[in-house]
C-alpha atoms as a PDB file:
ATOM      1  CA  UNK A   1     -14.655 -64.611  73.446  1.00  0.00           C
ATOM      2  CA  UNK A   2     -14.704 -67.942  76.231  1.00  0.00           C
ATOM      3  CA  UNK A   3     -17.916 -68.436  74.583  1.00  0.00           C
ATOM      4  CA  UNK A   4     -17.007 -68.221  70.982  1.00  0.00           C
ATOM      5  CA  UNK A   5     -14.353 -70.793  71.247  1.00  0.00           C
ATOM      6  CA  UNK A   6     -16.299 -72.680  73.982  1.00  0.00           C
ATOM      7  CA  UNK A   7     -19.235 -72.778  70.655  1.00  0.00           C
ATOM      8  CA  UNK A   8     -16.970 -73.599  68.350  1.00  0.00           C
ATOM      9  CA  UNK A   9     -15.332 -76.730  70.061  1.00  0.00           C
ATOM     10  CA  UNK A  10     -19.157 -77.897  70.575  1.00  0.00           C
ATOM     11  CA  UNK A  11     -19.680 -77.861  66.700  1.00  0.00           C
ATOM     12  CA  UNK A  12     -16.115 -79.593  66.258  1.00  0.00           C
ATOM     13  CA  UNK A  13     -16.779 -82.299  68.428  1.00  0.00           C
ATOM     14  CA  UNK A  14     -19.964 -82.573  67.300  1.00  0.00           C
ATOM     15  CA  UNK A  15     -19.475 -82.666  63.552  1.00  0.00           C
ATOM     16  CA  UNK A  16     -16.676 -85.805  64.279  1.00  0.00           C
ATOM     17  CA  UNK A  17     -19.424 -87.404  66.558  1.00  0.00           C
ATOM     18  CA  UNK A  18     -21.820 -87.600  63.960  1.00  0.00           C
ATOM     19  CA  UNK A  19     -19.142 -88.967  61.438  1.00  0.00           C
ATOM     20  CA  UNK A  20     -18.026 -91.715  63.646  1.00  0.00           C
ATOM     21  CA  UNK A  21     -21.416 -92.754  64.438  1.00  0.00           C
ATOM     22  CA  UNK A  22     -22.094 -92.380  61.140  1.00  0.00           C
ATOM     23  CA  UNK A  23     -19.135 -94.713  60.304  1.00  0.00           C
ATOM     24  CA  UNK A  24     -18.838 -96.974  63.569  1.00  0.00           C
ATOM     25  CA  UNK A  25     -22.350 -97.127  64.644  1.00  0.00           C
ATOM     26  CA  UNK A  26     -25.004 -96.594  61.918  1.00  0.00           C
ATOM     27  CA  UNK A  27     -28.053 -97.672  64.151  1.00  0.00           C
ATOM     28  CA  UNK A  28     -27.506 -95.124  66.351  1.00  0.00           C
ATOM     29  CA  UNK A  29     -26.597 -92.288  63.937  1.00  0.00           C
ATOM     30  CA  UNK A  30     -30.563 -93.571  63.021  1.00  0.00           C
ATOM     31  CA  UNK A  31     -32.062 -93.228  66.111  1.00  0.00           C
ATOM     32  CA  UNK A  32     -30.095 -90.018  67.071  1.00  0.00           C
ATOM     33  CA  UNK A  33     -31.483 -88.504  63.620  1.00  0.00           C
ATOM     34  CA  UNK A  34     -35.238 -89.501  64.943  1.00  0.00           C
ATOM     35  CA  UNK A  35     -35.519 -87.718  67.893  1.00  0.00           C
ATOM     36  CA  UNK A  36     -37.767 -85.263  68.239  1.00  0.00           C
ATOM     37  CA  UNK A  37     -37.731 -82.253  70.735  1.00  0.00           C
ATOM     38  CA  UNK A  38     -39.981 -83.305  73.447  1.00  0.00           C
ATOM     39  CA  UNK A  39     -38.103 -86.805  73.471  1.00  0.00           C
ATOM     40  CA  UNK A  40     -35.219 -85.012  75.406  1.00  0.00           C
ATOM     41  CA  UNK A  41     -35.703 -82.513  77.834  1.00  0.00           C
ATOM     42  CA  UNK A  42     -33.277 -80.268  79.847  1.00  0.00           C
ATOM     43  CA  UNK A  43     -33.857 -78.399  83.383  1.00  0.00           C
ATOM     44  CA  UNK A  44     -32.056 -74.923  82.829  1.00  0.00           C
ATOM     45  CA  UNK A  45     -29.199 -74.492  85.068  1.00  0.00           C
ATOM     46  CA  UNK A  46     -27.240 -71.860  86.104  1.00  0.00           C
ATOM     47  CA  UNK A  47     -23.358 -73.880  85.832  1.00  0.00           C
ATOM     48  CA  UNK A  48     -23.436 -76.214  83.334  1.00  0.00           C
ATOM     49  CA  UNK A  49     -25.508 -76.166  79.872  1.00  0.00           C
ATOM     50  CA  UNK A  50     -26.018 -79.225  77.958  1.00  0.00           C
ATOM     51  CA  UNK A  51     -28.597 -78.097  76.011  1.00  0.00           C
ATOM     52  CA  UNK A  52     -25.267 -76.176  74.336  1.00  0.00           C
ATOM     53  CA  UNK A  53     -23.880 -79.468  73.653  1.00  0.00           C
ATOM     54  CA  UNK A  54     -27.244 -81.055  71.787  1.00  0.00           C
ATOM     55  CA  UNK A  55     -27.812 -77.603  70.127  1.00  0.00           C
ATOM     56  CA  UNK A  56     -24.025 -78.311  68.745  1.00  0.00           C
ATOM     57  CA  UNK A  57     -25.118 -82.138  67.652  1.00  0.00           C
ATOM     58  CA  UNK A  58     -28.143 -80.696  66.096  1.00  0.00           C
ATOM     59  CA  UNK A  59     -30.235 -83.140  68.877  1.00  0.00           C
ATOM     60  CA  UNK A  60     -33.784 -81.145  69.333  1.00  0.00           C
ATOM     61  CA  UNK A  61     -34.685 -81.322  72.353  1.00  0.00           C
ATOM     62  CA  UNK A  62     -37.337 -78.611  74.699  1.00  0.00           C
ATOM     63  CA  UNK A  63     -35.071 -76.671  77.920  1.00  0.00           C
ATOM     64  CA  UNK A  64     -37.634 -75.647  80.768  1.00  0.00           C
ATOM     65  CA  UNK A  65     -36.754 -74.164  83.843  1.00  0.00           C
ATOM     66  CA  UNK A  66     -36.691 -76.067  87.377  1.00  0.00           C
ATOM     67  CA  UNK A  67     -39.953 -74.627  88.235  1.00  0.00           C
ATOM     68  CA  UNK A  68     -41.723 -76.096  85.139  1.00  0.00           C
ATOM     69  CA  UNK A  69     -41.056 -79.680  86.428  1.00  0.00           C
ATOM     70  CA  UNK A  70     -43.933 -79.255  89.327  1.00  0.00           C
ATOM     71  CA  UNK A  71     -46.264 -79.232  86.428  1.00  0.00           C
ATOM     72  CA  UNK A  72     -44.637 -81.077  83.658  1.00  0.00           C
ATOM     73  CA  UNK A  73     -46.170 -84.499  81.868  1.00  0.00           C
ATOM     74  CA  UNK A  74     -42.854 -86.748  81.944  1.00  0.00           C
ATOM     75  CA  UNK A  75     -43.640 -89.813  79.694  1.00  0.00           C
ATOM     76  CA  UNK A  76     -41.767 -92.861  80.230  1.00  0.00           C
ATOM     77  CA  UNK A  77     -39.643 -92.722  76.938  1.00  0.00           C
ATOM     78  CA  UNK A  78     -38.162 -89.510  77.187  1.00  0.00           C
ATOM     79  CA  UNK A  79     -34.297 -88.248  78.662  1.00  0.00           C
ATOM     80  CA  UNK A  80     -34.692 -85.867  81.272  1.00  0.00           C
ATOM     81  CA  UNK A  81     -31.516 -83.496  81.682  1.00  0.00           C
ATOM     82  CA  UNK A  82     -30.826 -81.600  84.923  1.00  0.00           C
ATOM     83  CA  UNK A  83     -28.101 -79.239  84.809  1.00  0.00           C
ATOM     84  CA  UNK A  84     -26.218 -78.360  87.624  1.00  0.00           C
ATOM     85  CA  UNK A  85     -26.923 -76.570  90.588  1.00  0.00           C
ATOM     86  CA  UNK A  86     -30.065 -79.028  89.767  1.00  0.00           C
ATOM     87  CA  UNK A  87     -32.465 -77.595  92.335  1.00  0.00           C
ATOM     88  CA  UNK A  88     -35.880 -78.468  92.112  1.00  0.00           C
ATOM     89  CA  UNK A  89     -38.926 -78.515  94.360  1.00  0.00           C
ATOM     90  CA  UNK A  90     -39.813 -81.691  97.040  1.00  0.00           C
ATOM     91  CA  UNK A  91     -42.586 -82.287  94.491  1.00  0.00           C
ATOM     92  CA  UNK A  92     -40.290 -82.087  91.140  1.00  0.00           C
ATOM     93  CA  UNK A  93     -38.053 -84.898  93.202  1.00  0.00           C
ATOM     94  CA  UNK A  94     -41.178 -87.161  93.224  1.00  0.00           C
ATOM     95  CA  UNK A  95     -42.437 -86.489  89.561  1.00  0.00           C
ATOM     96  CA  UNK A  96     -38.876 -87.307  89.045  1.00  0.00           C
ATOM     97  CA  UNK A  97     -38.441 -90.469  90.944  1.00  0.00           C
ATOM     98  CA  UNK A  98     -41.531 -91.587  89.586  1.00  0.00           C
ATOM     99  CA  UNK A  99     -40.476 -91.209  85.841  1.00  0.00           C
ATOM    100  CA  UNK A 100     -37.599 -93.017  86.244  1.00  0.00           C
ATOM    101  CA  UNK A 101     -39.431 -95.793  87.785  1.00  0.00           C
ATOM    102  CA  UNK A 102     -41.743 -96.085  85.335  1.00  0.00           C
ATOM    103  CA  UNK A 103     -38.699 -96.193  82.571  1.00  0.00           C
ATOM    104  CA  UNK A 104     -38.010 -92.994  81.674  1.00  0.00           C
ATOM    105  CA  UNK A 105     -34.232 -91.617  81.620  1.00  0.00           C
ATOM    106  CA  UNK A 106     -32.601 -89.484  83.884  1.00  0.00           C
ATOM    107  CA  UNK A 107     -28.873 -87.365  83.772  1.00  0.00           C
ATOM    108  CA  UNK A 108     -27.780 -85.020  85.463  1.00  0.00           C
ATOM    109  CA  UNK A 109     -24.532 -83.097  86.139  1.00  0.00           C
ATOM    110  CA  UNK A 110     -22.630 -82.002  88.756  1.00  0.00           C
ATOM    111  CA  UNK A 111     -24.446 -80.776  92.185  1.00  0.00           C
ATOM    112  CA  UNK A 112     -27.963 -81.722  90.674  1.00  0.00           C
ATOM    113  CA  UNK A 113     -26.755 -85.324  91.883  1.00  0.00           C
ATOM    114  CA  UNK A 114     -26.898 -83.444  95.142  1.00  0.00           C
ATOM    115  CA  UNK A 115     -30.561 -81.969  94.823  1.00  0.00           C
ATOM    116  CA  UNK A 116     -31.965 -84.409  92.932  1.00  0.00           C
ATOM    117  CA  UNK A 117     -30.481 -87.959  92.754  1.00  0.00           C
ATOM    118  CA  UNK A 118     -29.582 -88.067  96.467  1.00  0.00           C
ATOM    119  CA  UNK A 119     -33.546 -87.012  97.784  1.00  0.00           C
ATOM    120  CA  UNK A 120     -35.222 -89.095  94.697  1.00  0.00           C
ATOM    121  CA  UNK A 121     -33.099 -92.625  95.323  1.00  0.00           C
ATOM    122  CA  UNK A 122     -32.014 -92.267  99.125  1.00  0.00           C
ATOM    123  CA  UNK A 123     -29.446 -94.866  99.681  1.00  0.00           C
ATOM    124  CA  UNK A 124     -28.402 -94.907  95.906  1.00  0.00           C
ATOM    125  CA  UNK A 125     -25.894 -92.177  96.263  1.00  0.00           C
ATOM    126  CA  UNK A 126     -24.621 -90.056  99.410  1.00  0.00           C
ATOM    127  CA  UNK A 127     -22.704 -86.850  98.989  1.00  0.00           C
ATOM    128  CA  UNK A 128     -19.181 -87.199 100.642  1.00  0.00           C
ATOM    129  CA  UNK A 129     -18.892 -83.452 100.956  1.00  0.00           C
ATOM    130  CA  UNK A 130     -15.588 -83.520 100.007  1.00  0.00           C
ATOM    131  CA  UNK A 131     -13.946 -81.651  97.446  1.00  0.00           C
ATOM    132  CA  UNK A 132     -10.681 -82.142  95.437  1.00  0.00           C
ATOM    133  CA  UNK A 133      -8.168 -79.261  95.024  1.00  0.00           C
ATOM    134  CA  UNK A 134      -8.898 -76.599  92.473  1.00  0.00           C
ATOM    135  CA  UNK A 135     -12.909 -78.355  92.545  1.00  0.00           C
ATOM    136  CA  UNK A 136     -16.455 -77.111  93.288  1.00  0.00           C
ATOM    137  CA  UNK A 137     -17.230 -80.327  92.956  1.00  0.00           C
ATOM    138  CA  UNK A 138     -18.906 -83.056  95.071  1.00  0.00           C
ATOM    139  CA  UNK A 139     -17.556 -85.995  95.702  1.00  0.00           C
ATOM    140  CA  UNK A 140     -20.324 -88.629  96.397  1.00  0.00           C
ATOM    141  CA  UNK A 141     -20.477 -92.804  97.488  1.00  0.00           C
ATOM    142  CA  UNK A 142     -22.795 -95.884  95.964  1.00  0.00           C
ATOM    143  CA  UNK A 143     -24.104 -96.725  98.713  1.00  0.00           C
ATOM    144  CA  UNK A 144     -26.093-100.290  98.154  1.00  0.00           C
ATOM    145  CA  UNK A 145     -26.146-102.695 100.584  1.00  0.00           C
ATOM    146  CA  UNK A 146     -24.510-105.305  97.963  1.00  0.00           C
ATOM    147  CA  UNK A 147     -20.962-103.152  97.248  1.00  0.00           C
ATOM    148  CA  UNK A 148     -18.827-101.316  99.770  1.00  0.00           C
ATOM    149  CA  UNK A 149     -18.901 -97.301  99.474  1.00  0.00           C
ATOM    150  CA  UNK A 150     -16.841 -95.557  96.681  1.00  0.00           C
ATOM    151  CA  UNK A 151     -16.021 -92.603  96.109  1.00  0.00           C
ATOM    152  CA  UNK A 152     -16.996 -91.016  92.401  1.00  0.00           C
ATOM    153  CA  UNK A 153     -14.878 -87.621  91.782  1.00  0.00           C
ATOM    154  CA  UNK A 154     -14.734 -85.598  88.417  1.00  0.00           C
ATOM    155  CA  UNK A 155     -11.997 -87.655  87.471  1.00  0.00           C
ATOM    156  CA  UNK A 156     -13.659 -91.561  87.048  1.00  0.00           C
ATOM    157  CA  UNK A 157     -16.604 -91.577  85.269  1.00  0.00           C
ATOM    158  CA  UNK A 158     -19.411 -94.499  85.943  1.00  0.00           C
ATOM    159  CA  UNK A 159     -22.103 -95.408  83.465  1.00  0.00           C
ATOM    160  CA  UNK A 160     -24.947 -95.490  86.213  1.00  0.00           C
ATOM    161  CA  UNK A 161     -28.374 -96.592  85.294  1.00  0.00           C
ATOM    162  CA  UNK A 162     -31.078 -96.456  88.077  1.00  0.00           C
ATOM    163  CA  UNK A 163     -33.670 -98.803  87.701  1.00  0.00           C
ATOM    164  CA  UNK A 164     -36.626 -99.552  90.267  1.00  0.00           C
ATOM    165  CA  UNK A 165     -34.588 -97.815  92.693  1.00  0.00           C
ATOM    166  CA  UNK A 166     -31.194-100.427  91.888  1.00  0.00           C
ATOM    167  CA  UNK A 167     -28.196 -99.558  90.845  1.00  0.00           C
ATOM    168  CA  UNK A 168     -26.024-101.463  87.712  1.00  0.00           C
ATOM    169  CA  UNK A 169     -23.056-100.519  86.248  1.00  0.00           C
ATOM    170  CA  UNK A 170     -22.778-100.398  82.245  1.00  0.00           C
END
């Protein structure tokens, strides 16, 4: 039943995405309509499911499991997903530092900023290992040399791009 209704919000949101991009935005309704499934892919996870969400946008896109990413070609224009827990081999954490230095995009949710984003950028984030009420959750800090820590929760959102192993805010 969770499911159902969880499914059904998906397609919801997803159908007034697509309109307002559509309406707002109509170079990226384009370039969302031309990808094509090995452009995006996700890392399974056992918590959190995008691949849910870009099944509901209609977004192809591959979902492998953490083990595949040992042996997996990254290319430098693709999205890589990791859904939480997010964890990966010592070598998957190289492959994966080294796509994203080479230009390829990376997101992932929840604790795979834990297993993979902490070991691939050391010094780019550090988990604070603290967790609000009623949260699972991580907390974690930026730590760069040029801004003082701060905290990130669940509740504040930050556009983060890592680049060449540097931090910017969007």
């Amino acid at each position: 039943m969770r499911d159902d209704i969880r499914a059904r919000a998906y397609r919801a949101a997803a159908t007034i995405t697509r309109e307002r991009l559509r309406r707002d935005a109509p170079e990226r309704a384009r370039a969302l309509e031309s990808v094509q499934a090995g452009d995006v892919v996700v890392v399974a996870g056992a918590y959190d499911h995008v691949e849910s969400v870009l099944g509901a946008l209609d977004v192809p896109h591959s979902v492998i499991q953490p083990g595949d990413l040992d042996r997996l070609r990254l290319r430098p224009e693709q999205l890589l997903i990791v859904n939480c827990p997010g964890q990966v081999s010592d070598a998957a954490v190289v492959r994966i530092r080294r796509f994203v230095e080479a230009g390829g995009s990376l997101f992932t949710t929840d604790w795979a900023l834990r297993y993979v984003i902490e070991p691939a950028f050391p010094g780019v984030l550090a988990c604070c290992a603290f967790r609000r009420k009623r949260s699972a959750s991580p907390g974690f800090s930026i730590a760069s040399p040029r801004r003082p820590r701060q905290r990130l929760t669940r509740s504040v959102i930050y556009p983060l791009r890592i680049t060449s192993l540097s931090v910017s805010f969007g």
